[in-house]
Protein backbone atom coordinates (compact mmCIF):
# COMPACT_ATOMS: atom_id res chain seq x y z
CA UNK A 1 -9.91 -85.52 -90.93
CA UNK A 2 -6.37 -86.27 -91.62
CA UNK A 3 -5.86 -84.43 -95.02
CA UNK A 4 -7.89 -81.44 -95.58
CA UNK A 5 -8.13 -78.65 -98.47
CA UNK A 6 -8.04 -76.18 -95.91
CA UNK A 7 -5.28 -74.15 -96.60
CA UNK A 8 -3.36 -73.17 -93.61
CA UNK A 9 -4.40 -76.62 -92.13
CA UNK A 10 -3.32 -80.19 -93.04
CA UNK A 11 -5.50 -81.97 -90.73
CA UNK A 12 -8.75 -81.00 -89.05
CA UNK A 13 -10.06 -82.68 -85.70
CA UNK A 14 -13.74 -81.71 -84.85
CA UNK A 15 -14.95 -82.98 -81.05
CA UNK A 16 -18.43 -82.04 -81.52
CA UNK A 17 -20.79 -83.50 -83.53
CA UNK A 18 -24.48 -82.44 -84.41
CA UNK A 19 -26.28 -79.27 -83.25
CA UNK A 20 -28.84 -78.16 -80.73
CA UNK A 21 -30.38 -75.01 -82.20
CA UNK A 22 -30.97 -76.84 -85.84
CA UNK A 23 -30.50 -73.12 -87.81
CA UNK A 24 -31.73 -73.88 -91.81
CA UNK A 25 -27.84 -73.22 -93.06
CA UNK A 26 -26.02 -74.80 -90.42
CA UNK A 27 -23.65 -77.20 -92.07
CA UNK A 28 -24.09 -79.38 -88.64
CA UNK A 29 -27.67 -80.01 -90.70
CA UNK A 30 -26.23 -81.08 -93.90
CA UNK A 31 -23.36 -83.01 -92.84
CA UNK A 32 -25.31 -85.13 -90.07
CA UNK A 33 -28.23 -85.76 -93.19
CA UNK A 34 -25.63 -87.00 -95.71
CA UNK A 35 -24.08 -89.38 -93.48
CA UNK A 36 -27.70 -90.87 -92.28
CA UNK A 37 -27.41 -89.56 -88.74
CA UNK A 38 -30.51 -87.85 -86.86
CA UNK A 39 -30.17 -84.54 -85.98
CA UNK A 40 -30.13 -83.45 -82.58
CA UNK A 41 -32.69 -80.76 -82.57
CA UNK A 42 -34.89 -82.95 -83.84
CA UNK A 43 -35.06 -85.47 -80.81
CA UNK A 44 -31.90 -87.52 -82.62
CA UNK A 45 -29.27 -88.91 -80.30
CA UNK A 46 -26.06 -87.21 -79.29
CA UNK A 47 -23.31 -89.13 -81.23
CA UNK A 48 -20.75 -90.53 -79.21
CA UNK A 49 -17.39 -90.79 -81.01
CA UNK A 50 -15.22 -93.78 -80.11
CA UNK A 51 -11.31 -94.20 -78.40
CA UNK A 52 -10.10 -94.48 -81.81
CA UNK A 53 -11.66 -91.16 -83.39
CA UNK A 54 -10.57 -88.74 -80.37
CA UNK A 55 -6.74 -90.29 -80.39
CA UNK A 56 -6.32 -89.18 -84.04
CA UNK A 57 -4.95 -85.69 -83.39
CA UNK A 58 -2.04 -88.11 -81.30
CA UNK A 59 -1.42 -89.80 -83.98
CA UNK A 60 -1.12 -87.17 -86.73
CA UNK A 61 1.10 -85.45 -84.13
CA UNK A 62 3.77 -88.24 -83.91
CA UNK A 63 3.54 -88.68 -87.81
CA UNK A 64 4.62 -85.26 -88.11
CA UNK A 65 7.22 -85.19 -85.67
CA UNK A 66 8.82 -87.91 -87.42
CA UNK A 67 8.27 -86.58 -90.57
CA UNK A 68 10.18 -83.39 -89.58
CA UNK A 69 12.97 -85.49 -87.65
CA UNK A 70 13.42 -87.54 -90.87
């Protein structure tokens, strides 16, 4: 996530996605229900994130760096 309301943070980059224990409060549960994905734990598949999503972090690097050079 580029812009967060964490805040120490600005930007948040999460590599995993899902869960394989399936606890009742884990928000793993209640993000992966509210965007329609199955849940691990539950026989679901393992979501595989694209190129594009794991490059982010690269990008939000170089905008800062040039942000700060500016």
């Amino acid at each position: 996530m580029k812009d967060t309301s964490i805040k120490w943070a600005t930007s948040t980059f999460n590599p995993w996605w899902g869960c394989s224990v399936g606890c009742d409060y884990c928000y793993a549960r209640s993000i992966a229900k509210r965007c329609g994905h199955g849940e691990t734990w539950e026989g679901g598949p393992y979501r595989q994130l694209s190129d594009d999503y794991w490059n982010k972090p690269l990008e939000w690097n170089e905008e800062a760096k040039e942000k700060r050079n500016a």
